[in-house]
C-alpha atoms as a PDB file:
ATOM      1  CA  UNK A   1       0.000   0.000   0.000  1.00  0.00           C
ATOM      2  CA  UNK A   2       1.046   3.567  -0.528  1.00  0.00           C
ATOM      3  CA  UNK A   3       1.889   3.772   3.154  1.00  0.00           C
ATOM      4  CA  UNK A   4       4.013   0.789   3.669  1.00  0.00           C
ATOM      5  CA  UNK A   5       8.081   0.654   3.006  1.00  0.00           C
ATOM      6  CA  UNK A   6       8.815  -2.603   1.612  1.00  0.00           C
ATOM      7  CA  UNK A   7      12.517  -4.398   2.401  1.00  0.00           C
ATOM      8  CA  UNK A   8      12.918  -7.172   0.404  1.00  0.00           C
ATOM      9  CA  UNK A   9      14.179 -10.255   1.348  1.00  0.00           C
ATOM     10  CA  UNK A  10      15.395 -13.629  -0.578  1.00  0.00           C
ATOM     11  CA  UNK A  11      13.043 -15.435   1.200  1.00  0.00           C
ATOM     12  CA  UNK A  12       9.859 -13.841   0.651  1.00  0.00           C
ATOM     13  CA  UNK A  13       8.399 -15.997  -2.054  1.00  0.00           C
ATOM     14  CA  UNK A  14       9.262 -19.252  -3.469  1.00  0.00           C
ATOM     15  CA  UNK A  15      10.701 -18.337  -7.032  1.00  0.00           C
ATOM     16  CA  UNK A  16      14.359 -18.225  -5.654  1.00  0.00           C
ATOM     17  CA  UNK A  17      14.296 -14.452  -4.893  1.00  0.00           C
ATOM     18  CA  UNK A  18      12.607 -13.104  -8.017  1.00  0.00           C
ATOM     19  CA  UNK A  19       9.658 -10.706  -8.360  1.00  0.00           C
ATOM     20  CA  UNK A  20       8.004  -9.925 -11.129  1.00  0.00           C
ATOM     21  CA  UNK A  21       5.569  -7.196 -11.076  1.00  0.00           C
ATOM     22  CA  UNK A  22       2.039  -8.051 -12.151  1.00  0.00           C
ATOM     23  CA  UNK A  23       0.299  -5.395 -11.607  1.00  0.00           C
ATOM     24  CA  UNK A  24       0.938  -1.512 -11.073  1.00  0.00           C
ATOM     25  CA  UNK A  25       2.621  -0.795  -7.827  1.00  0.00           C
ATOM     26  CA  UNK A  26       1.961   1.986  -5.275  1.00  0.00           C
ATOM     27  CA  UNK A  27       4.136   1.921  -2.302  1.00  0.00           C
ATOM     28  CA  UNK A  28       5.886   4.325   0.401  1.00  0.00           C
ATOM     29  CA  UNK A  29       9.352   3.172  -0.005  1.00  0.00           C
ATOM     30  CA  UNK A  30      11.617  -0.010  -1.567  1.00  0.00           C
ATOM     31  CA  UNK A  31      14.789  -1.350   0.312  1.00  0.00           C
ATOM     32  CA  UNK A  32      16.998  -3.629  -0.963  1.00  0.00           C
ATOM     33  CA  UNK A  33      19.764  -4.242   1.689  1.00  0.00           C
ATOM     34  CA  UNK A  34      22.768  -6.201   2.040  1.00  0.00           C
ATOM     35  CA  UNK A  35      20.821  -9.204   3.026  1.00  0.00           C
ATOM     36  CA  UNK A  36      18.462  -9.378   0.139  1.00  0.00           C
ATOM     37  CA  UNK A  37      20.870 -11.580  -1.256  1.00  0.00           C
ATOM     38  CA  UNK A  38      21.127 -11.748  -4.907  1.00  0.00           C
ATOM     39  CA  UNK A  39      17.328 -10.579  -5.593  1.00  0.00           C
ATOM     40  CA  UNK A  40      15.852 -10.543  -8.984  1.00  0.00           C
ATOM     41  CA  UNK A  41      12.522  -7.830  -9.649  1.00  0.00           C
ATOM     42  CA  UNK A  42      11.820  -7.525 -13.080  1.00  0.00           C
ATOM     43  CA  UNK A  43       9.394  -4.341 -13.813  1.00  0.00           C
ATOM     44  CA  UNK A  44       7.621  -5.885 -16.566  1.00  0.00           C
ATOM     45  CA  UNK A  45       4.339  -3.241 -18.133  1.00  0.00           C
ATOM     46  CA  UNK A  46       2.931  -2.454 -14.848  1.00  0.00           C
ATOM     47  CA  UNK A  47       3.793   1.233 -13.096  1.00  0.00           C
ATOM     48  CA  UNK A  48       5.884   1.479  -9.804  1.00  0.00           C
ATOM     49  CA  UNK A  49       4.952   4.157  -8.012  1.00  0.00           C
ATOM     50  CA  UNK A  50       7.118   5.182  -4.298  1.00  0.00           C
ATOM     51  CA  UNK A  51       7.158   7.675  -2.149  1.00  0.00           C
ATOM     52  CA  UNK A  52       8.728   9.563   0.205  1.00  0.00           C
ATOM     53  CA  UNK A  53      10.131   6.346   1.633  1.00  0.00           C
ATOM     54  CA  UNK A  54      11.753   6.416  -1.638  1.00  0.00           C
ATOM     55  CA  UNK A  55      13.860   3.525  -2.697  1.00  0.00           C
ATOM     56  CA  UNK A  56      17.245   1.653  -1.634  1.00  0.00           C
ATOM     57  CA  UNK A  57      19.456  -0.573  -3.686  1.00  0.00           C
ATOM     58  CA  UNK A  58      22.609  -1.656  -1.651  1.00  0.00           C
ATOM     59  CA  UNK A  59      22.726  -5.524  -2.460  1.00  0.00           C
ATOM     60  CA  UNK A  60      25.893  -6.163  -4.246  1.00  0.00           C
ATOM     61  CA  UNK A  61      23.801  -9.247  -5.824  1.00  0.00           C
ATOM     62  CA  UNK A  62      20.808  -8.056  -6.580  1.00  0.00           C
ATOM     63  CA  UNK A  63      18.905  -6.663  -9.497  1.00  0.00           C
ATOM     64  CA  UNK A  64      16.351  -4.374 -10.654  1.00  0.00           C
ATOM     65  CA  UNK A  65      15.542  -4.513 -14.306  1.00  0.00           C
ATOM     66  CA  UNK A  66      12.609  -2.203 -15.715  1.00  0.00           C
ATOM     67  CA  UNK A  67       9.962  -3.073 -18.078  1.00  0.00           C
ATOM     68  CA  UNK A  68       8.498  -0.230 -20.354  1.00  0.00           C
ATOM     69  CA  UNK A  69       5.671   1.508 -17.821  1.00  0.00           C
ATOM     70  CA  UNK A  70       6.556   4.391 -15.962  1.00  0.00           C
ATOM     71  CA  UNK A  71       8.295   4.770 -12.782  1.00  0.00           C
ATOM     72  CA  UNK A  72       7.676   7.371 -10.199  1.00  0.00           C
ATOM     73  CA  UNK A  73       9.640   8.318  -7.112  1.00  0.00           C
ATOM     74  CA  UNK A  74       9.321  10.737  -5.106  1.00  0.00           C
ATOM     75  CA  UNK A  75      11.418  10.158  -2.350  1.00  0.00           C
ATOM     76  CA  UNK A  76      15.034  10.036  -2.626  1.00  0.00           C
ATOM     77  CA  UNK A  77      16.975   7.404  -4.231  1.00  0.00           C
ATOM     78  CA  UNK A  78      20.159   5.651  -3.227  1.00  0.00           C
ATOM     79  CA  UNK A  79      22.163   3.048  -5.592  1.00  0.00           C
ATOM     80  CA  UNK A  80      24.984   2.074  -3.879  1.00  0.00           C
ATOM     81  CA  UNK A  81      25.783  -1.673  -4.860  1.00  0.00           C
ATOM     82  CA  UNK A  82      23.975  -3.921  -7.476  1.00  0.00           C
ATOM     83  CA  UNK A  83      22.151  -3.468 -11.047  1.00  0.00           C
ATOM     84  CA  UNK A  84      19.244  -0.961 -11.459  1.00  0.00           C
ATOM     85  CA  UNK A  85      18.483  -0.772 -14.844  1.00  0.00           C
ATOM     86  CA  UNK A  86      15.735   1.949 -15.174  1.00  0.00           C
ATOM     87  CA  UNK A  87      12.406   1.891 -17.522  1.00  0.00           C
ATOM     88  CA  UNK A  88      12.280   1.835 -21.333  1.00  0.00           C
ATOM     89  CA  UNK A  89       9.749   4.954 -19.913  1.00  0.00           C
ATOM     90  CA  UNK A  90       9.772   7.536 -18.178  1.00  0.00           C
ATOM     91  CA  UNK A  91      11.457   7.517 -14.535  1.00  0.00           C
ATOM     92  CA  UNK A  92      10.295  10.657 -12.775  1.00  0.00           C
ATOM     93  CA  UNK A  93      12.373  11.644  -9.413  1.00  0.00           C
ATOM     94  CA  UNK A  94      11.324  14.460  -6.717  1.00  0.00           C
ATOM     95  CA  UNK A  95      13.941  14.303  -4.586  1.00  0.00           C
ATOM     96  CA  UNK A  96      17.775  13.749  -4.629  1.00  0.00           C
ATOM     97  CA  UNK A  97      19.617  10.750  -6.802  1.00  0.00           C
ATOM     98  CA  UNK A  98      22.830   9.427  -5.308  1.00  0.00           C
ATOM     99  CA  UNK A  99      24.581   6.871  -7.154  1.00  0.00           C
ATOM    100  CA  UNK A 100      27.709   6.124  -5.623  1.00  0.00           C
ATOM    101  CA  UNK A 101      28.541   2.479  -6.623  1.00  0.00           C
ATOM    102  CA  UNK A 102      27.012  -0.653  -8.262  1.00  0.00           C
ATOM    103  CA  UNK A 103      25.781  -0.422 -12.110  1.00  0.00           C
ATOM    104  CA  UNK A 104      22.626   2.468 -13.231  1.00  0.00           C
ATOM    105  CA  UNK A 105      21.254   1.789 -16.187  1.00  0.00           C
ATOM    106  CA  UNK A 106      19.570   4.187 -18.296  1.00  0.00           C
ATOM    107  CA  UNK A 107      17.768   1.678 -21.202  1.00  0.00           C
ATOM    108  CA  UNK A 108      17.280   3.823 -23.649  1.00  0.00           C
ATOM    109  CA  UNK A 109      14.259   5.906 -21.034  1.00  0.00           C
ATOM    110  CA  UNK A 110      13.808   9.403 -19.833  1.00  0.00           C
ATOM    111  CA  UNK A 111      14.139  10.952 -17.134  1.00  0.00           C
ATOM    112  CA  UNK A 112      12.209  13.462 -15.656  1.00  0.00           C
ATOM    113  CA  UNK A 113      13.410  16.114 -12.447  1.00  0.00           C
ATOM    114  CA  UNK A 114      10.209  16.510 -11.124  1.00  0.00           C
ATOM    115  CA  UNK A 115      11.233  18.276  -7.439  1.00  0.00           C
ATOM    116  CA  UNK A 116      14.225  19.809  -6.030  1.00  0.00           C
ATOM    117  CA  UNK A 117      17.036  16.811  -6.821  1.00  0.00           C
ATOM    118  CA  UNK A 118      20.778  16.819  -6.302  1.00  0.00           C
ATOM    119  CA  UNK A 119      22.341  14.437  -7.632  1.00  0.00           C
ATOM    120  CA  UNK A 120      25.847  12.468  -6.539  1.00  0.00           C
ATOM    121  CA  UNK A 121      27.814  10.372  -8.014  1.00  0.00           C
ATOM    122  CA  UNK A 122      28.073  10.101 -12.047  1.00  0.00           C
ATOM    123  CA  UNK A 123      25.304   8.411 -13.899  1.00  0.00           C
ATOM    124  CA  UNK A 124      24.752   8.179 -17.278  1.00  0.00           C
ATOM    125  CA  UNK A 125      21.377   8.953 -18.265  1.00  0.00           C
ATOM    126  CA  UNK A 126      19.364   9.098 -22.385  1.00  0.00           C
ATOM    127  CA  UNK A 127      16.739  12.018 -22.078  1.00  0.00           C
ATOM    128  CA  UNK A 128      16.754  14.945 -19.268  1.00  0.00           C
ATOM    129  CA  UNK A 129      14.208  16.376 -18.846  1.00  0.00           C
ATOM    130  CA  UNK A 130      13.424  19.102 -15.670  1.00  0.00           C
ATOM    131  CA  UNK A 131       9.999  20.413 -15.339  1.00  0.00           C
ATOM    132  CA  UNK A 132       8.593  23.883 -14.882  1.00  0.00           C
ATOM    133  CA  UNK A 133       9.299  25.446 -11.803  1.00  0.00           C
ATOM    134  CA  UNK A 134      11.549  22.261 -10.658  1.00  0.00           C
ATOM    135  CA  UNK A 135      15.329  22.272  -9.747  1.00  0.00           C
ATOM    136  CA  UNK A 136      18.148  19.805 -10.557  1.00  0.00           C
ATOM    137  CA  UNK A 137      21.527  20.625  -9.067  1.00  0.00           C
ATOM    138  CA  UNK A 138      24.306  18.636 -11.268  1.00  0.00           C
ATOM    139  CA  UNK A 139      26.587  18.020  -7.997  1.00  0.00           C
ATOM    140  CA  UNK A 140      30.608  17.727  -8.040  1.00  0.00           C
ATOM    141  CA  UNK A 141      30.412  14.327 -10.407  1.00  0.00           C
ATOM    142  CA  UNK A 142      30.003  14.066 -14.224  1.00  0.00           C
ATOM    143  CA  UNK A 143      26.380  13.492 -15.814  1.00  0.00           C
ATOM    144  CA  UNK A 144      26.394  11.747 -19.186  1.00  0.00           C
ATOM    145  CA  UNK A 145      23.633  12.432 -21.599  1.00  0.00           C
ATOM    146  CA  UNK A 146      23.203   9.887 -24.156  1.00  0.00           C
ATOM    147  CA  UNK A 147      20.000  11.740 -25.018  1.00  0.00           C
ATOM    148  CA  UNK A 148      18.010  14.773 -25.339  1.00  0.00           C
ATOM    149  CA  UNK A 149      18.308  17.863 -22.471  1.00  0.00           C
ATOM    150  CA  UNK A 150      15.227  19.752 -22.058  1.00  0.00           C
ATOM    151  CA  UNK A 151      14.644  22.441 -19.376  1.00  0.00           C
ATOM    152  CA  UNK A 152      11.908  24.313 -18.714  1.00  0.00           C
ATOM    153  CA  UNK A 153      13.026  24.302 -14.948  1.00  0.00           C
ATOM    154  CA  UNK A 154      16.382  25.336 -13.335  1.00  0.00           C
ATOM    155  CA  UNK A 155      19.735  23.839 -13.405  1.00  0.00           C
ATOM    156  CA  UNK A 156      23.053  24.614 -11.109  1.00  0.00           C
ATOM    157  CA  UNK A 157      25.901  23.436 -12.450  1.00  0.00           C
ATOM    158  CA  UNK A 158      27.228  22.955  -8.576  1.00  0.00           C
ATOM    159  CA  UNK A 159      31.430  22.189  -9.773  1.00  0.00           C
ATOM    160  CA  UNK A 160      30.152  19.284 -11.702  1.00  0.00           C
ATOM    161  CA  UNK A 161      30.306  18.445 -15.335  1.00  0.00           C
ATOM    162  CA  UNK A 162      27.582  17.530 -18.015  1.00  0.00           C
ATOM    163  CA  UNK A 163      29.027  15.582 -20.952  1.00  0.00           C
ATOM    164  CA  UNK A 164      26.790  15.041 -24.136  1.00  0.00           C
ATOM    165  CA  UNK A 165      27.759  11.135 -25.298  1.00  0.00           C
ATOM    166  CA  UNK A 166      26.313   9.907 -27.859  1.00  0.00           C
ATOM    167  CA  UNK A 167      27.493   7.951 -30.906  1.00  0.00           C
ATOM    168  CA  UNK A 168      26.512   9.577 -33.608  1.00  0.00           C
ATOM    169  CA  UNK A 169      23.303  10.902 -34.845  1.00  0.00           C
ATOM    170  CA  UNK A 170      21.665  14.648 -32.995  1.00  0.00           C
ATOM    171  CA  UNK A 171      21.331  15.442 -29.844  1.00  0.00           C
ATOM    172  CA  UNK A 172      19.076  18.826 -28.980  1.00  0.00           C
ATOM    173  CA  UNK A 173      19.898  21.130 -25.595  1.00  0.00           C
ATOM    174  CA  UNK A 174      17.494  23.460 -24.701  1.00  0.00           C
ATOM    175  CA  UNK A 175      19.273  24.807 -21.528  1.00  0.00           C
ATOM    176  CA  UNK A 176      16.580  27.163 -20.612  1.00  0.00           C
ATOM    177  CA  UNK A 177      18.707  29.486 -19.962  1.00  0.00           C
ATOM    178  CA  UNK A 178      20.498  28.096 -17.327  1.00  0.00           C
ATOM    179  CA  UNK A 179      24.453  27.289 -17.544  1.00  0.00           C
ATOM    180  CA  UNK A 180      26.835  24.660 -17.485  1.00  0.00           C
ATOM    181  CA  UNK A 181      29.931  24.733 -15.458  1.00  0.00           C
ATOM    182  CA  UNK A 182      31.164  22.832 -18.118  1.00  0.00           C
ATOM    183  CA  UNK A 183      29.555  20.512 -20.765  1.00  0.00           C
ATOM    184  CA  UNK A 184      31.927  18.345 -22.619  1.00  0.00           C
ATOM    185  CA  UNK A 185      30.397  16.953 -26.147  1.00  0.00           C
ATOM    186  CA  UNK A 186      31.586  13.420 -28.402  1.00  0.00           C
ATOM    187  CA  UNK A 187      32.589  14.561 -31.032  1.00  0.00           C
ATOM    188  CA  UNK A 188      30.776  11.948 -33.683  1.00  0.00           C
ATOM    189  CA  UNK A 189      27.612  13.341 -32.611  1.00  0.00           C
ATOM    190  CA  UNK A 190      25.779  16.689 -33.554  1.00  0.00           C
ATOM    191  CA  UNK A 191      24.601  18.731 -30.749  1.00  0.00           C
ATOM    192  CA  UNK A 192      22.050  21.218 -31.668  1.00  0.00           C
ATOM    193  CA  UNK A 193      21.018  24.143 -29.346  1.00  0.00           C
ATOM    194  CA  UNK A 194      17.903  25.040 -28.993  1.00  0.00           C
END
């Protein structure tokens, strides 16, 4: 339920510590801790929805693997050991994004600043988007945009870098007339401001 904070276990079903989703998902928080040993949740089509509890990943061994459906948190999130790979979707964050160890995948998704979110660490994301009237500090890391940037919000560079990576083909940055501290582009790509 929307007010519970769920901590998953290996234990807590009898498919060898796998959950699939089967149905859309509205819950207060996710944990995955050091003794979830080596879980599996696959996202599947159905929406995940937490909240304020916002979600966990510190399992070494564990993995999160989104489906196509949306996912919405709006809590703060934490990836410090295993394999998140995010939605083929739209993930939509409130609050801040740390991601200081373990793998973060993008697949391909967007990703929308919906709140005030800082974000540590370095992740590599596809689309940015930050919403009207919504903040995204860019912390002391390096954000990778594989993607599209699009803000109709505010960025601050904090001392951190924004590098624009993808392989080939156009990638569009409407800054909305905030800066970069410094935004680093591949070369075998065409960035187009907007």
């Amino acid at each position: 339920a929307a007010t519970d904070i769920i901590t998953l276990l290996e234990d807590i079903n009898s498919n060898n510590g796998t959950v699939t989703v089967n149905v859309p998902v509205n819950i207060r928080g996710l944990a995955i801790t050091t003794t979830s040993d080596n879980m599996v949740i696959n996202q599947g089509a159905n929406a995940i929805t937490v909240g304020l509890g916002g979600w966990s990943h510190a399992d070494g061994g564990s993995t999160f693997t989104g489906g196509t459906a949306a996912i919405t948190i709006t809590g703060d999130v934490a990836i410090s050991a295993g394999i998140f790979t995010s939605t083929t979707g739209t993930l939509t964050l409130a609050k801040n994004f740390s991601f200081t160890a373990g793998t973060f995948t993008h697949n391909s998704g967007t990703v929308v600043f919906g709140g005030t979110t800082a974000i540590t660490g370095s992740p590599a994301f596809n689309h940015v988007t930050i919403n009207a009237t919504r903040s995204l500090n860019g912390g002391t890391g390096t954000i990778t945009v594989d993607g599209n940037w699009s803000n109709a919000g505010t960025f601050t560079p904090s001392t951190g870098i924004v590098t624009f990576g993808r392989t080939g083909g156009t990638q569009t940055v409407d800054n909305g007339g905030s800066s970069f501290r410094v935004m680093n582009h591949n070369d075998t790509s065409t960035l187009q401001l907007t």
